[in-house]
PDB file of N, CA and C in Angstrom:
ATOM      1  N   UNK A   1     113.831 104.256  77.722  1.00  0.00           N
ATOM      2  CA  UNK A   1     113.368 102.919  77.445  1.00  0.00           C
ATOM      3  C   UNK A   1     111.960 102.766  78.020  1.00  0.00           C
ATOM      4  N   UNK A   2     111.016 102.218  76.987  1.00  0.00           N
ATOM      5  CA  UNK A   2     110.044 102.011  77.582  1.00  0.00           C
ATOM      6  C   UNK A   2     109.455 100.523  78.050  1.00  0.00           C
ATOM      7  N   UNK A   3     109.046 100.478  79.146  1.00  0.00           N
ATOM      8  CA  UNK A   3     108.448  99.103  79.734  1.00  0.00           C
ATOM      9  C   UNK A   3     107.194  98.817  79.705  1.00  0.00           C
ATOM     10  N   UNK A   4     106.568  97.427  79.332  1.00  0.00           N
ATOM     11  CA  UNK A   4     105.449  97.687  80.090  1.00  0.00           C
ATOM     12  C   UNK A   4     105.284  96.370  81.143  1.00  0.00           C
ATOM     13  N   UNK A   5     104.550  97.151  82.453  1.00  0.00           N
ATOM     14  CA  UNK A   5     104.430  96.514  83.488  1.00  0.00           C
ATOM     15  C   UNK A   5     103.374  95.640  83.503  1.00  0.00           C
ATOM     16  N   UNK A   6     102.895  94.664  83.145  1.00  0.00           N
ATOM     17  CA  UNK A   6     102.008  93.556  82.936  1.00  0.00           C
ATOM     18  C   UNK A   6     101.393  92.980  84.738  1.00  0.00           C
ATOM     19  N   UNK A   7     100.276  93.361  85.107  1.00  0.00           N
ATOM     20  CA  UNK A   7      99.769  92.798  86.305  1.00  0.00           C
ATOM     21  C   UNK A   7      98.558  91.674  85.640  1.00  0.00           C
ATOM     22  N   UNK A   8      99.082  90.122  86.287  1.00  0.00           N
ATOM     23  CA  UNK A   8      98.096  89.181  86.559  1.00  0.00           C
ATOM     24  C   UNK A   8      97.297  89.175  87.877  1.00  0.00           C
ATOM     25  N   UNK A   9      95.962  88.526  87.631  1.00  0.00           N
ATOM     26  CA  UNK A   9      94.882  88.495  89.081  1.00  0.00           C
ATOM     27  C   UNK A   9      94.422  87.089  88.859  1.00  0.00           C
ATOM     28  N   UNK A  10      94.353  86.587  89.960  1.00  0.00           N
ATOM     29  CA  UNK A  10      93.729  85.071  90.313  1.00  0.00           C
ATOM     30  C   UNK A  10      92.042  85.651  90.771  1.00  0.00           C
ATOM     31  N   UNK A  11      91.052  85.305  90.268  1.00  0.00           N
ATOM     32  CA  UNK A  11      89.982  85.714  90.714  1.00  0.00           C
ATOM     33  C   UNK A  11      89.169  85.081  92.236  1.00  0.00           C
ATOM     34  N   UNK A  12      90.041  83.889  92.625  1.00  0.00           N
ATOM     35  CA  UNK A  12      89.985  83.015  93.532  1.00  0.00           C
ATOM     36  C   UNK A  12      90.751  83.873  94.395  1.00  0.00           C
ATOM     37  N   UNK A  13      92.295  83.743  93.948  1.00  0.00           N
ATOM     38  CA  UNK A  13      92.699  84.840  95.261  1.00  0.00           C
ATOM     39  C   UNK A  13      92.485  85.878  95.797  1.00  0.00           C
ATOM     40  N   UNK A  14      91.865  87.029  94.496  1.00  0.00           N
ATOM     41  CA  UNK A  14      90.921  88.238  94.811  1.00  0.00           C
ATOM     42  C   UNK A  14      89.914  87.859  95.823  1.00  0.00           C
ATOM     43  N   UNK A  15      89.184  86.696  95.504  1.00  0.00           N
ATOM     44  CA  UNK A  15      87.695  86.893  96.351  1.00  0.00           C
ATOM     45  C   UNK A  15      88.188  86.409  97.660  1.00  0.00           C
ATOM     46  N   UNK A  16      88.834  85.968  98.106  1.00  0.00           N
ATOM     47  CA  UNK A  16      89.528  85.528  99.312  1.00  0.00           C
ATOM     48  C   UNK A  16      89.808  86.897 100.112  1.00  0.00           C
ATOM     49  N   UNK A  17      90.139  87.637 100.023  1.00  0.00           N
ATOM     50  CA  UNK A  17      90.509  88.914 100.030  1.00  0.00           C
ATOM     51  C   UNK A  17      89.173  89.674 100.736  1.00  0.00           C
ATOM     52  N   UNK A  18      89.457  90.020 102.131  1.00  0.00           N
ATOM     53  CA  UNK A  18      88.800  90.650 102.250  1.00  0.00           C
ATOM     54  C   UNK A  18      88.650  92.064 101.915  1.00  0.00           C
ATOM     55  N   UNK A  19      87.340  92.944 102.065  1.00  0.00           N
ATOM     56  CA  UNK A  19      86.849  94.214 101.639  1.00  0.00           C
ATOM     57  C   UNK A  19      88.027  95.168 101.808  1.00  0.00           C
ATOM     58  N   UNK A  20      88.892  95.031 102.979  1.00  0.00           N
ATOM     59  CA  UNK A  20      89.641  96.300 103.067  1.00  0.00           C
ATOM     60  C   UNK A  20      91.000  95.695 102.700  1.00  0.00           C
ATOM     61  N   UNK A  21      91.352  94.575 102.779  1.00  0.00           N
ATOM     62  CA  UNK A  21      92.343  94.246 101.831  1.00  0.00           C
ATOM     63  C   UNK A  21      92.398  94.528 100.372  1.00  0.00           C
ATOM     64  N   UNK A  22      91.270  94.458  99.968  1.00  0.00           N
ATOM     65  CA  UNK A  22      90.683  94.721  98.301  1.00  0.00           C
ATOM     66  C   UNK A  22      91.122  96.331  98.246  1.00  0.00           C
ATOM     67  N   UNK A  23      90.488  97.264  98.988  1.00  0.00           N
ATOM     68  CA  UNK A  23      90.727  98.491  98.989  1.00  0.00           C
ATOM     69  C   UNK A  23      92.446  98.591  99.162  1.00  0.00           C
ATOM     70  N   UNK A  24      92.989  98.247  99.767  1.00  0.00           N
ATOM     71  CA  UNK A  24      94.737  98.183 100.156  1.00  0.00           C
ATOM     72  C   UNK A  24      94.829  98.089  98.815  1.00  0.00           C
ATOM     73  N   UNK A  25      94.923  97.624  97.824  1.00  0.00           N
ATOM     74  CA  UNK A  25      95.401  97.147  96.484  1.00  0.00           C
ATOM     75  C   UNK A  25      94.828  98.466  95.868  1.00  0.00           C
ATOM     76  N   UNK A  26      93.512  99.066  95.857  1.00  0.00           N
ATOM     77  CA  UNK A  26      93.194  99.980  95.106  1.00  0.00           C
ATOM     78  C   UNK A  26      93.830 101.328  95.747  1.00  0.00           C
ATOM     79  N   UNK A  27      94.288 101.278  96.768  1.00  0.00           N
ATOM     80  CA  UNK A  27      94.533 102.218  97.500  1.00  0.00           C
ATOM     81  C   UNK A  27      96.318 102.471  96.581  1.00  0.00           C
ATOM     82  N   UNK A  28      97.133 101.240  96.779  1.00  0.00           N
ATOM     83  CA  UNK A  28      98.603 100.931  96.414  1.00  0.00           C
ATOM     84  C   UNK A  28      98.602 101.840  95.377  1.00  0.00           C
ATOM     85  N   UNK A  29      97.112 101.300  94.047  1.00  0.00           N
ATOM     86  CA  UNK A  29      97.602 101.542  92.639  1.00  0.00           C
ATOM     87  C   UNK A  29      97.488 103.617  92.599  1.00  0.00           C
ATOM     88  N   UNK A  30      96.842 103.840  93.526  1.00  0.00           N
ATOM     89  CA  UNK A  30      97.124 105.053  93.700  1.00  0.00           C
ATOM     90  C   UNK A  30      97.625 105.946  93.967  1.00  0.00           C
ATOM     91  N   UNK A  31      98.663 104.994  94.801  1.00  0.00           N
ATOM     92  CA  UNK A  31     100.006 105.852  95.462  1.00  0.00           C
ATOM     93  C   UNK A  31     101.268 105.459  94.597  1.00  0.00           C
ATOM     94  N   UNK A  32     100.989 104.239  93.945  1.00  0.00           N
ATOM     95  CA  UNK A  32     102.329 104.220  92.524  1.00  0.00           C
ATOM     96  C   UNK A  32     102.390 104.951  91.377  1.00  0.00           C
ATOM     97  N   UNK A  33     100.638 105.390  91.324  1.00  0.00           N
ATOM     98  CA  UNK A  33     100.781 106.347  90.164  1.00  0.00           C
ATOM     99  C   UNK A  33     101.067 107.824  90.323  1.00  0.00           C
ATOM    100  N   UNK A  34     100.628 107.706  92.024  1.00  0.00           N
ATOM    101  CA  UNK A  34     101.441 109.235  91.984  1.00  0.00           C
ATOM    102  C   UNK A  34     102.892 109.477  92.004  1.00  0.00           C
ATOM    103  N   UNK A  35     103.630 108.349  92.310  1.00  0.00           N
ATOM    104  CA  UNK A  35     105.208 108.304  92.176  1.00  0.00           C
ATOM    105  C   UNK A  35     105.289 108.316  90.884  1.00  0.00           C
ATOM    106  N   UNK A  36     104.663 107.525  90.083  1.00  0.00           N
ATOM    107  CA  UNK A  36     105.559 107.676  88.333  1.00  0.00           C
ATOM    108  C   UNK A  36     104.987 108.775  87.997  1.00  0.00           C
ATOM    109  N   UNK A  37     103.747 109.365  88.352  1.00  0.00           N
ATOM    110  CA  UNK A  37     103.487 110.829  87.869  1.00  0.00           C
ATOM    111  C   UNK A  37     104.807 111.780  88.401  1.00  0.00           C
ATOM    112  N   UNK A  38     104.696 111.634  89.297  1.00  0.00           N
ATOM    113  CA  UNK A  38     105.850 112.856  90.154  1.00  0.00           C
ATOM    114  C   UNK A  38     107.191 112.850  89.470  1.00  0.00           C
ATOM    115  N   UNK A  39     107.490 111.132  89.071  1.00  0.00           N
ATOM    116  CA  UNK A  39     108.529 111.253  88.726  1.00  0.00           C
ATOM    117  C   UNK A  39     108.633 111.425  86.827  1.00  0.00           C
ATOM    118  N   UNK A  40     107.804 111.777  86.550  1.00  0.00           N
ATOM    119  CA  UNK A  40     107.903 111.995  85.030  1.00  0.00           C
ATOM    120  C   UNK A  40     107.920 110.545  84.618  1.00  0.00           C
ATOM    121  N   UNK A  41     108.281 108.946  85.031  1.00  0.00           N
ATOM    122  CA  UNK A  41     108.011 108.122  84.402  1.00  0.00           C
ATOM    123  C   UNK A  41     106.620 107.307  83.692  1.00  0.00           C
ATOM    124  N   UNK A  42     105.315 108.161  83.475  1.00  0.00           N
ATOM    125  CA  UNK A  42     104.174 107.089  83.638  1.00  0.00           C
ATOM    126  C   UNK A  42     104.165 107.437  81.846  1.00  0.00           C
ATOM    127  N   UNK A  43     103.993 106.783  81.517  1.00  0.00           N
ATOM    128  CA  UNK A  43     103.287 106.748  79.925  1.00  0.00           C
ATOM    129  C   UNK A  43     101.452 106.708  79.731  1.00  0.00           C
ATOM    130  N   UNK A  44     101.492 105.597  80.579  1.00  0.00           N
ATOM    131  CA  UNK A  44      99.821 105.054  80.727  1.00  0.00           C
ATOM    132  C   UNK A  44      99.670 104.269  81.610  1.00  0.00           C
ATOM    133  N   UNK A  45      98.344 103.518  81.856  1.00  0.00           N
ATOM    134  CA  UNK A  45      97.592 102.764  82.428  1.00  0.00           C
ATOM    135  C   UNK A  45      96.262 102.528  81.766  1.00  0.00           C
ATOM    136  N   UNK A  46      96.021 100.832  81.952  1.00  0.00           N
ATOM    137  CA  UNK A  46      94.869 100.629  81.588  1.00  0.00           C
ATOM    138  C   UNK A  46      94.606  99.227  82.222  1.00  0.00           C
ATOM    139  N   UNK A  47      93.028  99.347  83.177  1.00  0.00           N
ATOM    140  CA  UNK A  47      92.705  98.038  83.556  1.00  0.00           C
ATOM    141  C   UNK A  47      91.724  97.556  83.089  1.00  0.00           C
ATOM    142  N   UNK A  48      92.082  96.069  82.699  1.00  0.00           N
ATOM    143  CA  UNK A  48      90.697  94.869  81.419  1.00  0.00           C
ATOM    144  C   UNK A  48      90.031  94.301  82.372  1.00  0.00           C
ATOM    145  N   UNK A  49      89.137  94.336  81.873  1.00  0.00           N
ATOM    146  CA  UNK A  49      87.730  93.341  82.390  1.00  0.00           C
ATOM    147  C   UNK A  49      88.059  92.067  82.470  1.00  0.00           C
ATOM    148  N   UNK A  50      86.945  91.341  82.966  1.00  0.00           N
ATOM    149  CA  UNK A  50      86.856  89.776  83.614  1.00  0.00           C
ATOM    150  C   UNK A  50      87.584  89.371  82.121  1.00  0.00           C
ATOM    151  N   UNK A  51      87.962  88.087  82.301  1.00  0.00           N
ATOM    152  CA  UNK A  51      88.105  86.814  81.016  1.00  0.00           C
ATOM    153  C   UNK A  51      86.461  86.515  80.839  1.00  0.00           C
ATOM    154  N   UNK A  52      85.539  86.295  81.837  1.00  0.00           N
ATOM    155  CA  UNK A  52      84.202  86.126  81.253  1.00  0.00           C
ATOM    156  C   UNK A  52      83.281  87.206  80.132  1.00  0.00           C
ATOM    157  N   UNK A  53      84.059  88.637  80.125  1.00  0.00           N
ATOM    158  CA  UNK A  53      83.572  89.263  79.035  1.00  0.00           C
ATOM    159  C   UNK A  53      84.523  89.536  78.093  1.00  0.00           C
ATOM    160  N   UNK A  54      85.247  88.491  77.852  1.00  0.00           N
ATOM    161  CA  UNK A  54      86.064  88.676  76.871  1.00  0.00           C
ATOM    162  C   UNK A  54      85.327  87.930  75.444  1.00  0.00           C
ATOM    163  N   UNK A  55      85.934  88.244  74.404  1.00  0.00           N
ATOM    164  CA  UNK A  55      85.586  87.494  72.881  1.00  0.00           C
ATOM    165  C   UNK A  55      86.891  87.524  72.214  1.00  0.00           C
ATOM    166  N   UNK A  56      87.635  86.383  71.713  1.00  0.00           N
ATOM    167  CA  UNK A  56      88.840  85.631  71.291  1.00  0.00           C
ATOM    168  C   UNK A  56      87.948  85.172  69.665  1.00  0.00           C
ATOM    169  N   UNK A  57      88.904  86.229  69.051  1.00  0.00           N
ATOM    170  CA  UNK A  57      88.492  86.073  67.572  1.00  0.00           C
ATOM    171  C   UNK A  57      89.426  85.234  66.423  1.00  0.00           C
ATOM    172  N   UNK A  58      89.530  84.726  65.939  1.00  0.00           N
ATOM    173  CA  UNK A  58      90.253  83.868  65.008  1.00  0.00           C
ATOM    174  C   UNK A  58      89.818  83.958  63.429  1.00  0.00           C
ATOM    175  N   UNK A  59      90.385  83.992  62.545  1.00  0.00           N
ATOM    176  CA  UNK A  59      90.374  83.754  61.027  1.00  0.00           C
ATOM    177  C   UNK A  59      91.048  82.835  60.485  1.00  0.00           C
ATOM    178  N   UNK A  60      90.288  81.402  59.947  1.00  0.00           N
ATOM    179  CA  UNK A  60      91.222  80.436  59.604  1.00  0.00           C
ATOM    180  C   UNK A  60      89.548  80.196  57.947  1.00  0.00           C
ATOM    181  N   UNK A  61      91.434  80.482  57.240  1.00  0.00           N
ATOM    182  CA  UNK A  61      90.554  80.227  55.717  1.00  0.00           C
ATOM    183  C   UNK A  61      89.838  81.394  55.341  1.00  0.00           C
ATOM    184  N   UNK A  62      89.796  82.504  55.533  1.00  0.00           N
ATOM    185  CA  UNK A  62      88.864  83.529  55.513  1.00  0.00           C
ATOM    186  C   UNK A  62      88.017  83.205  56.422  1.00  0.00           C
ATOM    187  N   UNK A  63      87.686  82.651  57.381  1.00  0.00           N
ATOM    188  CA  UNK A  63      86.422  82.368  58.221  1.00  0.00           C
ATOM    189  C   UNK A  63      86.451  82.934  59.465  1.00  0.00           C
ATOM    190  N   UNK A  64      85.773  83.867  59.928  1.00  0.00           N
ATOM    191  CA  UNK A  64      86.140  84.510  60.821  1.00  0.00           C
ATOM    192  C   UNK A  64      85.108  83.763  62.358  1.00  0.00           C
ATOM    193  N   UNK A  65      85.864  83.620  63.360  1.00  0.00           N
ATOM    194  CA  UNK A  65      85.276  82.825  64.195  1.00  0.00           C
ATOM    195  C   UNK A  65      85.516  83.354  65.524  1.00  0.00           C
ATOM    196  N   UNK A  66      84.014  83.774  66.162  1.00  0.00           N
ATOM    197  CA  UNK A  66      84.630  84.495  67.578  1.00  0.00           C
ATOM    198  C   UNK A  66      83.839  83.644  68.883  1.00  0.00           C
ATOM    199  N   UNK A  67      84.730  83.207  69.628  1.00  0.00           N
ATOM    200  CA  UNK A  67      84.013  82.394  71.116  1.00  0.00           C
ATOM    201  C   UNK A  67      84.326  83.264  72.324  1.00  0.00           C
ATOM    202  N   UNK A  68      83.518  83.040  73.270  1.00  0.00           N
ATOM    203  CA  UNK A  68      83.019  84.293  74.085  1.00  0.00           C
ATOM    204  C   UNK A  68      84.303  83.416  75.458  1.00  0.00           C
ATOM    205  N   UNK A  69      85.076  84.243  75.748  1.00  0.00           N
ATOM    206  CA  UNK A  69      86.259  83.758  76.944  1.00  0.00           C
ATOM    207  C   UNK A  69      87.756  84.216  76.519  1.00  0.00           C
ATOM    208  N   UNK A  70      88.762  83.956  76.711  1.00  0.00           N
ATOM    209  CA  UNK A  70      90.063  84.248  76.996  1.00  0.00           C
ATOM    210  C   UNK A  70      90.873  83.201  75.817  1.00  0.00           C
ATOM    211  N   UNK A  71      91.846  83.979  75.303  1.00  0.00           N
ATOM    212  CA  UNK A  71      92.901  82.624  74.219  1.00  0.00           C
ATOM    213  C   UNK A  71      93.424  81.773  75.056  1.00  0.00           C
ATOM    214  N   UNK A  72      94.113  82.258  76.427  1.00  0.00           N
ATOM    215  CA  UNK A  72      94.536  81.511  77.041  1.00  0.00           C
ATOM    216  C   UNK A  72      93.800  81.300  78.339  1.00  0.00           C
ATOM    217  N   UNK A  73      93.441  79.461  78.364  1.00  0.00           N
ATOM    218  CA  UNK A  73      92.260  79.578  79.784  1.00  0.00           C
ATOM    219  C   UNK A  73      93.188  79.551  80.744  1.00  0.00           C
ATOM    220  N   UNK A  74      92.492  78.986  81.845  1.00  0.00           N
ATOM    221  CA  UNK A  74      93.308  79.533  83.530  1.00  0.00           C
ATOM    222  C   UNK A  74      93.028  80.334  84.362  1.00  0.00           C
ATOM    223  N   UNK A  75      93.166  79.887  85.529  1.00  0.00           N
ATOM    224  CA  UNK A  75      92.646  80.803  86.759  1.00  0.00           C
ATOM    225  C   UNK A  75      93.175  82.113  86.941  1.00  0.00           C
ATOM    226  N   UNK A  76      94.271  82.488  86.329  1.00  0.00           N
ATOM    227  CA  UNK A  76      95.063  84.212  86.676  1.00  0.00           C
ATOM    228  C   UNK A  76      95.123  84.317  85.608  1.00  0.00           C
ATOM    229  N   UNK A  77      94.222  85.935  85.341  1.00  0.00           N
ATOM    230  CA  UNK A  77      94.357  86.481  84.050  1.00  0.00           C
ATOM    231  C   UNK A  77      94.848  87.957  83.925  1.00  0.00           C
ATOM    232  N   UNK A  78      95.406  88.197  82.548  1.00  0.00           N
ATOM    233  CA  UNK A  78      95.460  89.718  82.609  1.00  0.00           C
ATOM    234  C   UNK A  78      95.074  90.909  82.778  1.00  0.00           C
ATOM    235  N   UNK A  79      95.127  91.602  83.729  1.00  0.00           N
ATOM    236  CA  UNK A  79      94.308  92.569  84.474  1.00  0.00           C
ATOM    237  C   UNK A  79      94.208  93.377  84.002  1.00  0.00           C
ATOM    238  N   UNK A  80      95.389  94.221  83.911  1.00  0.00           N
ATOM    239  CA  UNK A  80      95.961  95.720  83.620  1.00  0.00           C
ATOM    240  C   UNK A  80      97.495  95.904  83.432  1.00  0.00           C
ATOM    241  N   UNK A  81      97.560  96.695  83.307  1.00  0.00           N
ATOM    242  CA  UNK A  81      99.146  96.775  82.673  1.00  0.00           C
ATOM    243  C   UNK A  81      99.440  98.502  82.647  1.00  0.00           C
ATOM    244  N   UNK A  82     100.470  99.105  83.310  1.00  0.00           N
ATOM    245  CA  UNK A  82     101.362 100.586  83.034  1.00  0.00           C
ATOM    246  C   UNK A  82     102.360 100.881  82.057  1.00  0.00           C
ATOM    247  N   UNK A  83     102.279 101.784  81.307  1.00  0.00           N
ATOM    248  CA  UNK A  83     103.450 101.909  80.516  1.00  0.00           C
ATOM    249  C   UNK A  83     104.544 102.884  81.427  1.00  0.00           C
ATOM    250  N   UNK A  84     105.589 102.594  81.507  1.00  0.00           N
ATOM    251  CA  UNK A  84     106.651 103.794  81.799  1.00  0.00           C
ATOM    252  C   UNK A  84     107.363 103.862  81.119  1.00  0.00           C
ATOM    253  N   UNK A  85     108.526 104.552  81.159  1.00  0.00           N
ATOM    254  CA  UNK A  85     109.593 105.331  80.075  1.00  0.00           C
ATOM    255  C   UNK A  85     110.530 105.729  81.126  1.00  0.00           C
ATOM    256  N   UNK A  86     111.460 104.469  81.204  1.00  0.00           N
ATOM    257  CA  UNK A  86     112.452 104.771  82.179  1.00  0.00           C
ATOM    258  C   UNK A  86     114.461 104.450  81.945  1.00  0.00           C
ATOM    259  N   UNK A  87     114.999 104.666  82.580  1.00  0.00           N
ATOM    260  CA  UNK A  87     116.205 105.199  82.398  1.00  0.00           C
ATOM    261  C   UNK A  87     117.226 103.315  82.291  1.00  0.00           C
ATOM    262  N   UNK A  88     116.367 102.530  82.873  1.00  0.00           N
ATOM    263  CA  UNK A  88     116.815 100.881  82.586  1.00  0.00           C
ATOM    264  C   UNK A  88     115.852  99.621  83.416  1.00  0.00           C
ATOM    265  N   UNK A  89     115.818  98.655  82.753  1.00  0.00           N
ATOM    266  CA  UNK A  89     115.318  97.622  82.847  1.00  0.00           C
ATOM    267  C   UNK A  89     115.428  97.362  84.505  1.00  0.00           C
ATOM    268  N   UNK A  90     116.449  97.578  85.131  1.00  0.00           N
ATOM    269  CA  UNK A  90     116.556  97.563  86.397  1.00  0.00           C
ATOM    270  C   UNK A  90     115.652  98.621  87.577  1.00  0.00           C
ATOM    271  N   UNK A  91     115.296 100.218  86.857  1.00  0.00           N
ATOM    272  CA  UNK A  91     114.236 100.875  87.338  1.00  0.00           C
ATOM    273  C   UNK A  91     113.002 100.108  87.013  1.00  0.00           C
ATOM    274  N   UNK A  92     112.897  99.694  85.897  1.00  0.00           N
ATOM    275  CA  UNK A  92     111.495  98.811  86.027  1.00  0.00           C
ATOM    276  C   UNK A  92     111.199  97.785  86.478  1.00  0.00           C
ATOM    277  N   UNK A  93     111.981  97.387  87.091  1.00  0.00           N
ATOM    278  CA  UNK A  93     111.727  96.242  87.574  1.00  0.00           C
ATOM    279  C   UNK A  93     111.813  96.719  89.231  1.00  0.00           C
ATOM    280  N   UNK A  94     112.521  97.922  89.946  1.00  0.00           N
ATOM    281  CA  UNK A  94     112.169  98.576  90.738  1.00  0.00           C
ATOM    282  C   UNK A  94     110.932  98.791  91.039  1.00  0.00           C
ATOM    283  N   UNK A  95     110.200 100.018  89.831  1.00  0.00           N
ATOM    284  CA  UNK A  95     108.920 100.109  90.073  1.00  0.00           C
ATOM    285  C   UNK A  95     107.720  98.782  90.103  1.00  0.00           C
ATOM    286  N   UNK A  96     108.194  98.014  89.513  1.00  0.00           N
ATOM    287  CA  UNK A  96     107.072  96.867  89.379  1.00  0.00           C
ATOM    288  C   UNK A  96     106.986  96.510  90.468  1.00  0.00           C
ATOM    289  N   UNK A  97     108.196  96.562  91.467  1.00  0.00           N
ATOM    290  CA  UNK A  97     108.131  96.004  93.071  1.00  0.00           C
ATOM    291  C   UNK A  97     106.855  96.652  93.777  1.00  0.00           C
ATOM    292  N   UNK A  98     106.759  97.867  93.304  1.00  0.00           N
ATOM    293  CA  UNK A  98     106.264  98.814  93.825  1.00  0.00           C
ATOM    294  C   UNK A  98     104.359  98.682  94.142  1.00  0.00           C
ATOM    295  N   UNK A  99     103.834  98.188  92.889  1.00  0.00           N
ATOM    296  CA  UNK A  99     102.794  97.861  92.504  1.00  0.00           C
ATOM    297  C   UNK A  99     101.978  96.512  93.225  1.00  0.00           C
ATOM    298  N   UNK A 100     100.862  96.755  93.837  1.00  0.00           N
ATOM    299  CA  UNK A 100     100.446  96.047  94.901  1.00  0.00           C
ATOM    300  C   UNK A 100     100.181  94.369  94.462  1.00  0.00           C
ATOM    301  N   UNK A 101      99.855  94.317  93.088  1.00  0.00           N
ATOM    302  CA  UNK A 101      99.837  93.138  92.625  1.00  0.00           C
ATOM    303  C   UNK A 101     100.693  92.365  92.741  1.00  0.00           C
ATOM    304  N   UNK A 102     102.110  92.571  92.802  1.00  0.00           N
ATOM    305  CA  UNK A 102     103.547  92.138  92.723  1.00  0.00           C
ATOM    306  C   UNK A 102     103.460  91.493  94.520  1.00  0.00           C
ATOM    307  N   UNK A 103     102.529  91.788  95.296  1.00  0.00           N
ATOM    308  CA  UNK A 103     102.672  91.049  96.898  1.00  0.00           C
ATOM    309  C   UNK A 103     101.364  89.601  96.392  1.00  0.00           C
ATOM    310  N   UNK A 104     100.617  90.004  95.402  1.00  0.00           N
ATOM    311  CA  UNK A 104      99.391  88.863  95.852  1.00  0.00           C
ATOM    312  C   UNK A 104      99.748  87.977  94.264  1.00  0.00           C
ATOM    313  N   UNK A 105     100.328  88.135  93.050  1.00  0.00           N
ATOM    314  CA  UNK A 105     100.321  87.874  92.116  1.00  0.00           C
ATOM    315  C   UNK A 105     102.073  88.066  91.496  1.00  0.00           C
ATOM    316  N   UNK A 106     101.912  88.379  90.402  1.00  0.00           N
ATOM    317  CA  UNK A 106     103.437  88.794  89.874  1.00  0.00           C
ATOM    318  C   UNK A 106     102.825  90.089  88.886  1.00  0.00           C
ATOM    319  N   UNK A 107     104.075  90.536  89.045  1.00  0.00           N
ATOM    320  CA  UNK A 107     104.055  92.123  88.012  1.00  0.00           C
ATOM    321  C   UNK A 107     105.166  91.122  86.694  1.00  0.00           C
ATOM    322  N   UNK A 108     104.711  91.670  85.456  1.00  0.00           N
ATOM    323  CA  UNK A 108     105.938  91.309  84.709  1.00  0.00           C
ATOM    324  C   UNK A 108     106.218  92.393  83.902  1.00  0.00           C
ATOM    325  N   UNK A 109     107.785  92.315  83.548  1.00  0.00           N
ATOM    326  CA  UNK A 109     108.811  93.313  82.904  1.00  0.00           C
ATOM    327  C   UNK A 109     108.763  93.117  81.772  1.00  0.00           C
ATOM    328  N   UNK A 110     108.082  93.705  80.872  1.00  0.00           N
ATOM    329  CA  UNK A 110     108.575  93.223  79.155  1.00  0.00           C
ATOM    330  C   UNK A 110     108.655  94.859  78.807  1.00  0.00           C
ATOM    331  N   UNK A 111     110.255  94.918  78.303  1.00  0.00           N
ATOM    332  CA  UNK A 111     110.758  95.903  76.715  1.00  0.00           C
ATOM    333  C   UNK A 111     109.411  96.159  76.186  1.00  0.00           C
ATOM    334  N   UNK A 112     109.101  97.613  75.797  1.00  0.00           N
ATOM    335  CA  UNK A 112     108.478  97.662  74.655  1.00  0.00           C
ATOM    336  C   UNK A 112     109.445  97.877  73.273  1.00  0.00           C
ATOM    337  N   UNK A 113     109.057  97.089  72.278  1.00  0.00           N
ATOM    338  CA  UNK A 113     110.264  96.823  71.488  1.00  0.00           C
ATOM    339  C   UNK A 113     110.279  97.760  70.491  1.00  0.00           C
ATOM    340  N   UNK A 114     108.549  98.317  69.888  1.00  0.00           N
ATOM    341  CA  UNK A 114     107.980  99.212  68.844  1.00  0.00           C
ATOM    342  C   UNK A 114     107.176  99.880  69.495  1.00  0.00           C
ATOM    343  N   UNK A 115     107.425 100.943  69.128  1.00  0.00           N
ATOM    344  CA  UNK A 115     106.080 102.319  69.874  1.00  0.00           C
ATOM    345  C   UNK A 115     105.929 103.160  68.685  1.00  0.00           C
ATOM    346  N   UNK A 116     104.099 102.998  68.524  1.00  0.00           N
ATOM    347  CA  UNK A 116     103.678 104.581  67.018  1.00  0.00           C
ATOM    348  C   UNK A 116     103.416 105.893  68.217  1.00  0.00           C
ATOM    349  N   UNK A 117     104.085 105.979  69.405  1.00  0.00           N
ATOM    350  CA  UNK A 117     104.287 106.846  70.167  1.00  0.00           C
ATOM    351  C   UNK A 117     102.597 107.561  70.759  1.00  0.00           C
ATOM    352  N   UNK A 118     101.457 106.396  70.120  1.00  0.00           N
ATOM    353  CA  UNK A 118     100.053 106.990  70.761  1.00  0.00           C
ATOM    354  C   UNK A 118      99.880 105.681  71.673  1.00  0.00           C
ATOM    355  N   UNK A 119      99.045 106.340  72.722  1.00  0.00           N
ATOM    356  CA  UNK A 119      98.720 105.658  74.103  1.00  0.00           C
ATOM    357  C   UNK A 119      97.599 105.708  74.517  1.00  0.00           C
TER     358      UNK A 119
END
């Protein structure tokens, strides 16, 4: 079964954060990926840029319309996110404990429901 682990960031609570606290978090995501490496569970990883360099595109009527920010506004946005491939919903939600975001933010558990099996 595959999961993916969804990490939100408050950019307020980040900057609060001091320098070596900041590093603690980069430090975490490095020692979880060597557990799902080790353990054969990692599929992927990938971390997104600010909501300020984002572009939210829309087509209404044939009209294609793009504004420079996030679909959904708000102070905690989507960061990054892991894929694993694990044995039940209950290991993933194990590993999500695991992941440093899950102490300053929330990790979330969503099924992947369809996979074209590229990553």
């Amino acid at each position: 079964m595959k999961f993916l682990l969804i990490m939100h960031m408050n950019p307020v609570l980040w900057d609060k954060l001091s320098e070596e606290e900041q590093q603690e978090v980069f430090d975490g995501h490095d020692r979880f990926q060597e557990i799902i490496r080790a353990s054969g569970e990692m599929v992927g990883t990938k971390a997104l840029d600010a909501p300020a360099n984002t572009a939210t595109v829309t087509v209404r009527d044939g009209a294609v319309r793009s504004v420079e920010g996030p679909y959904v506004p708000g102070e905690s946005f989507l960061c990054g996110y892991y894929v694993v491939d694990v044995a039940s919903k209950e290991r993933a939600v194990e590993l999500a404990a695991l992941i440093p975001d899950a102490k300053l933010t929330a990790v979330e558990v969503r099924e992947v429901v369809h996979d074209d099996g590229a990553e």
